[in-house]
C-alpha atoms as a PDB file:
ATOM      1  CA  UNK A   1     100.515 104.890  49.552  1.00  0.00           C
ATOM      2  CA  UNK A   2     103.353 102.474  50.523  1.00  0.00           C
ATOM      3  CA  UNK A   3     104.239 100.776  53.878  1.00  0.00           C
ATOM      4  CA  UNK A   4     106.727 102.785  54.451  1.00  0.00           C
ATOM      5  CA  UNK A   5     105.410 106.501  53.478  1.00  0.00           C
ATOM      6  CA  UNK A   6     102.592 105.748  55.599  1.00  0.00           C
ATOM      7  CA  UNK A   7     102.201 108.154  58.662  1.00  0.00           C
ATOM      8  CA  UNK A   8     100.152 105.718  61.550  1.00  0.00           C
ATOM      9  CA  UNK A   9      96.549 107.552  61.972  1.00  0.00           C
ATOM     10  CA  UNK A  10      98.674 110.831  61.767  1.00  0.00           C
ATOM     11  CA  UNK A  11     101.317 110.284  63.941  1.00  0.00           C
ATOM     12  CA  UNK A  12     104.768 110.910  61.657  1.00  0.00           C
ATOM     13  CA  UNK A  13     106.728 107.435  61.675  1.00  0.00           C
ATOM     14  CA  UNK A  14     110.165 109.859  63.131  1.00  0.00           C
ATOM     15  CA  UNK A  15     107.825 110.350  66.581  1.00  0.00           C
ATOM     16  CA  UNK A  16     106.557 106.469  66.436  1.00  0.00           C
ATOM     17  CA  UNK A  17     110.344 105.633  65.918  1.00  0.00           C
ATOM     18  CA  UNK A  18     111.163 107.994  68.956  1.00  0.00           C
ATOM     19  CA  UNK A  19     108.393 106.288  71.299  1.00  0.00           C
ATOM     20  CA  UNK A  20     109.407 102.680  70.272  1.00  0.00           C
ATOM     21  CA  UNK A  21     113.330 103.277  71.257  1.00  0.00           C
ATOM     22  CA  UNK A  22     112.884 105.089  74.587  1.00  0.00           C
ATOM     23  CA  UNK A  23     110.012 103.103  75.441  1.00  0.00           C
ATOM     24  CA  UNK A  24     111.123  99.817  74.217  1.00  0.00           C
ATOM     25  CA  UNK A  25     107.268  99.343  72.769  1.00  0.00           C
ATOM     26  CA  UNK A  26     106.571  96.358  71.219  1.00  0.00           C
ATOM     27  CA  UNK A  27     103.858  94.984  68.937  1.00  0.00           C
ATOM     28  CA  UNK A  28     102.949  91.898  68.108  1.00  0.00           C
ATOM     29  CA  UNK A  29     102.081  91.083  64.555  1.00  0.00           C
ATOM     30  CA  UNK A  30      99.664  87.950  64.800  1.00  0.00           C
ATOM     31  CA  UNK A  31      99.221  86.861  60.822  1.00  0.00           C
ATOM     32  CA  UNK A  32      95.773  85.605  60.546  1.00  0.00           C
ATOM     33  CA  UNK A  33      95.269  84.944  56.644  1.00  0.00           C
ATOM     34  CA  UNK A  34      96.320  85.028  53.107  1.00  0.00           C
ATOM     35  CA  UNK A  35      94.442  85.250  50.094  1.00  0.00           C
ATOM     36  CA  UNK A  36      95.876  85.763  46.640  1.00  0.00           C
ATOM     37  CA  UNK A  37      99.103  87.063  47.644  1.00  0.00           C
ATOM     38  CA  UNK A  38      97.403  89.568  50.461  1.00  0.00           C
ATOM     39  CA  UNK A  39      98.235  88.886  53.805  1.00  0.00           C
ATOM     40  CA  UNK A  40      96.181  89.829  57.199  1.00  0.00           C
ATOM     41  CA  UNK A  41      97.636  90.568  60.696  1.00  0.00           C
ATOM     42  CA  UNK A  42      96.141  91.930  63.656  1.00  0.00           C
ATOM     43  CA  UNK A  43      98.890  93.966  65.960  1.00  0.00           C
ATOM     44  CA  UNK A  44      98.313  93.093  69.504  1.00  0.00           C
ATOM     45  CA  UNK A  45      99.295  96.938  70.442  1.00  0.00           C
ATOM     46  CA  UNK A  46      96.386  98.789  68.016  1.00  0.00           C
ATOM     47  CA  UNK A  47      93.522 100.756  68.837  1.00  0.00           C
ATOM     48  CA  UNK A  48      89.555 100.879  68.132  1.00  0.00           C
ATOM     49  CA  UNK A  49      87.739 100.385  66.329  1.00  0.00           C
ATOM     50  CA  UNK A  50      88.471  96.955  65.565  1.00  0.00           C
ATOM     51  CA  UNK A  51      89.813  96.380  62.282  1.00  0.00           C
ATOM     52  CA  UNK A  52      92.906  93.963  60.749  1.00  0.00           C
ATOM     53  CA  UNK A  53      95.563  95.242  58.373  1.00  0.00           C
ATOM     54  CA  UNK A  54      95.633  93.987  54.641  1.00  0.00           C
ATOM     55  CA  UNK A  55      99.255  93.877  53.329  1.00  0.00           C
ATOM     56  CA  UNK A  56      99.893  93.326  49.149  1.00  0.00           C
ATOM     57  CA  UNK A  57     103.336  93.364  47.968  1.00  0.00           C
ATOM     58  CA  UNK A  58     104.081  97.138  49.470  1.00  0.00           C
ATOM     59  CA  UNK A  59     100.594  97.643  50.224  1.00  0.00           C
ATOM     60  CA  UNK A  60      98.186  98.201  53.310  1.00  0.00           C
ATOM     61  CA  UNK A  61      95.092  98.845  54.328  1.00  0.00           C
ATOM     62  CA  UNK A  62      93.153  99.032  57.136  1.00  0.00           C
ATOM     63  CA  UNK A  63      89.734  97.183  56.804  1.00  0.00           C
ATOM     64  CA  UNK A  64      87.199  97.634  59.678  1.00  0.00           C
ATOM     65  CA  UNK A  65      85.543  94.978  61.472  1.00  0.00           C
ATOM     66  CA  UNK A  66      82.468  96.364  62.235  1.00  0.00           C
ATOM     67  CA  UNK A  67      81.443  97.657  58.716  1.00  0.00           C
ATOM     68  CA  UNK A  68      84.217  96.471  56.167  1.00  0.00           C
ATOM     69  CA  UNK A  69      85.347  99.602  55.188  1.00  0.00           C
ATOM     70  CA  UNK A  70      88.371 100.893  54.815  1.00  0.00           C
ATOM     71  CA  UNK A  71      89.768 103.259  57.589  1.00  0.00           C
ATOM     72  CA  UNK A  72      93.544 104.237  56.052  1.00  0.00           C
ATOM     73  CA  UNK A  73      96.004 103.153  53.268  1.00  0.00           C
ATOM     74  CA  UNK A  74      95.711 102.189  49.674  1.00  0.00           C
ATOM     75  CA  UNK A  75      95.951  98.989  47.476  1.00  0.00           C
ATOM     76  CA  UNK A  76      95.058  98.477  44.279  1.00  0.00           C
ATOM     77  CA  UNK A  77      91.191  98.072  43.644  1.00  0.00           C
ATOM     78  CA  UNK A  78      91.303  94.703  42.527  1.00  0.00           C
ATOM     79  CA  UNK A  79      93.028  93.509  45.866  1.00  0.00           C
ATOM     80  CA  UNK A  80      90.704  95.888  48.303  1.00  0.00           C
ATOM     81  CA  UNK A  81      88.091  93.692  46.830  1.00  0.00           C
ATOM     82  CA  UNK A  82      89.530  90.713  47.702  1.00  0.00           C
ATOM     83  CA  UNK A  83      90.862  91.732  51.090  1.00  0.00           C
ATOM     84  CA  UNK A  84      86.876  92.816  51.975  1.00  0.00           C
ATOM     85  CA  UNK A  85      85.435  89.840  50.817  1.00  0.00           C
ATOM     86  CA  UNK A  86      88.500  87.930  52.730  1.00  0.00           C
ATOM     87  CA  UNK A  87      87.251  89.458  55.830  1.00  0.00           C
ATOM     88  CA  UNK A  88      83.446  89.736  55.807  1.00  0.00           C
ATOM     89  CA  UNK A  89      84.281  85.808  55.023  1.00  0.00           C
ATOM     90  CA  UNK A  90      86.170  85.441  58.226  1.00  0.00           C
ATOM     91  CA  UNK A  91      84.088  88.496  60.344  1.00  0.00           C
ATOM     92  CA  UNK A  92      83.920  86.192  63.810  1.00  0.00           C
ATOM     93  CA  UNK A  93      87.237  84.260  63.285  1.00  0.00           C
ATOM     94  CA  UNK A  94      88.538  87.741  63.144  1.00  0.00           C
ATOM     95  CA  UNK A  95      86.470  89.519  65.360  1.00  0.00           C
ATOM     96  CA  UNK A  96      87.029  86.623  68.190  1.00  0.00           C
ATOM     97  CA  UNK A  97      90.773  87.210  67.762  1.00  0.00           C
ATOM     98  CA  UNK A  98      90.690  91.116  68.337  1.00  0.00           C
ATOM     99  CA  UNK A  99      88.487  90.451  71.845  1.00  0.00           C
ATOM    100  CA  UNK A 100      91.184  88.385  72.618  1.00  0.00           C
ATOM    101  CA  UNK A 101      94.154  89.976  71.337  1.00  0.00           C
ATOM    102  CA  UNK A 102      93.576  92.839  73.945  1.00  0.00           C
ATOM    103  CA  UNK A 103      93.457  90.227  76.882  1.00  0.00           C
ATOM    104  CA  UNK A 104      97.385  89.946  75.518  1.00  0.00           C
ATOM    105  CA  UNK A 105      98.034  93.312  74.931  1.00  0.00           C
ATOM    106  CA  UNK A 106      97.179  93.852  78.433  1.00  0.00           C
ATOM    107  CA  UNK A 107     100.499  92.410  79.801  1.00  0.00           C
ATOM    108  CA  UNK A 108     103.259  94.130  80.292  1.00  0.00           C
ATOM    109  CA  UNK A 109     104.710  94.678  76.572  1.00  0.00           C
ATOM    110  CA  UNK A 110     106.738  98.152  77.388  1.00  0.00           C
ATOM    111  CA  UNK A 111     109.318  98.892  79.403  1.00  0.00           C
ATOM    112  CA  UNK A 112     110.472 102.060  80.171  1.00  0.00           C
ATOM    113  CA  UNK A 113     114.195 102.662  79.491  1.00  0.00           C
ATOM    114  CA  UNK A 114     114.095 105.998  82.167  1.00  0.00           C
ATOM    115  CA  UNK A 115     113.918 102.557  84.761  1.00  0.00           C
ATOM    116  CA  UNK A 116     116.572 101.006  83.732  1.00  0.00           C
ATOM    117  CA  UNK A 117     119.294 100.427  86.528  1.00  0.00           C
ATOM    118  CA  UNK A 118     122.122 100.641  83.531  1.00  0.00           C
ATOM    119  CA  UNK A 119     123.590 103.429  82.133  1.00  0.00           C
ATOM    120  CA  UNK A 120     122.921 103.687  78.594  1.00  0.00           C
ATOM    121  CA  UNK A 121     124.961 104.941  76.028  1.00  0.00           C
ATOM    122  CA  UNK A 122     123.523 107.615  73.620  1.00  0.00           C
END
């Protein structure tokens, strides 16, 4: 599946769109690795369980921290390899960063454009 057919755990990219305009939500994309050509990022705005994103050319997956597997998206086979050794490599590197990342996250990253003291145009 590519980046940008993928549907976030479910949730239609039109209604993610939607939340991100009106809200003004923003995530951070913290890049934490390469190997071979596959990049790794945590977002400072996901969810549990803890797990980093694996991005090849038009790529991603979702690799778990806890037990390495693969929680949504595709790549090809020989790079899902790679990106699981990558991380079971870099488990507490990674795994420090996510307890930390939500310390971040915590702050105040959304604001909500119903309190905004300007009129805005539609």
């Amino acid at each position: 599946m590519k980046v940008e057919e993928m549907h976030y755990f479910g949730i239609p990219i039109e209604i993610r769109n939607f939340y991100r305009d009106v809200f003004e939500v923003y995530e951070i994309r913290e890049r934490l690795g390469e190997e071979k050509g596959i990049k790794f990022y945590v977002y400072t705005s996901d969810h549990n369980p803890p797990h980093v994103h694996a991005i090849y050319d038009k790529y991603e997956i979702s690799i778990s921290l806890l037990d390495f597997k693969v929680l949504a998206g595709n790549i090809p086979n020989k790079n899902k390899n790679i990106a699981i050794k990558w991380v079971k490599e870099n488990k507490d590197k990674l795994l420090n960063y996510w307890d930390n990342k939500t310390i971040v996250s915590s702050t105040n990253l959304t604001k909500s454009m119903l309190d905004s003291k300007e009129l805005v145009e539609i």
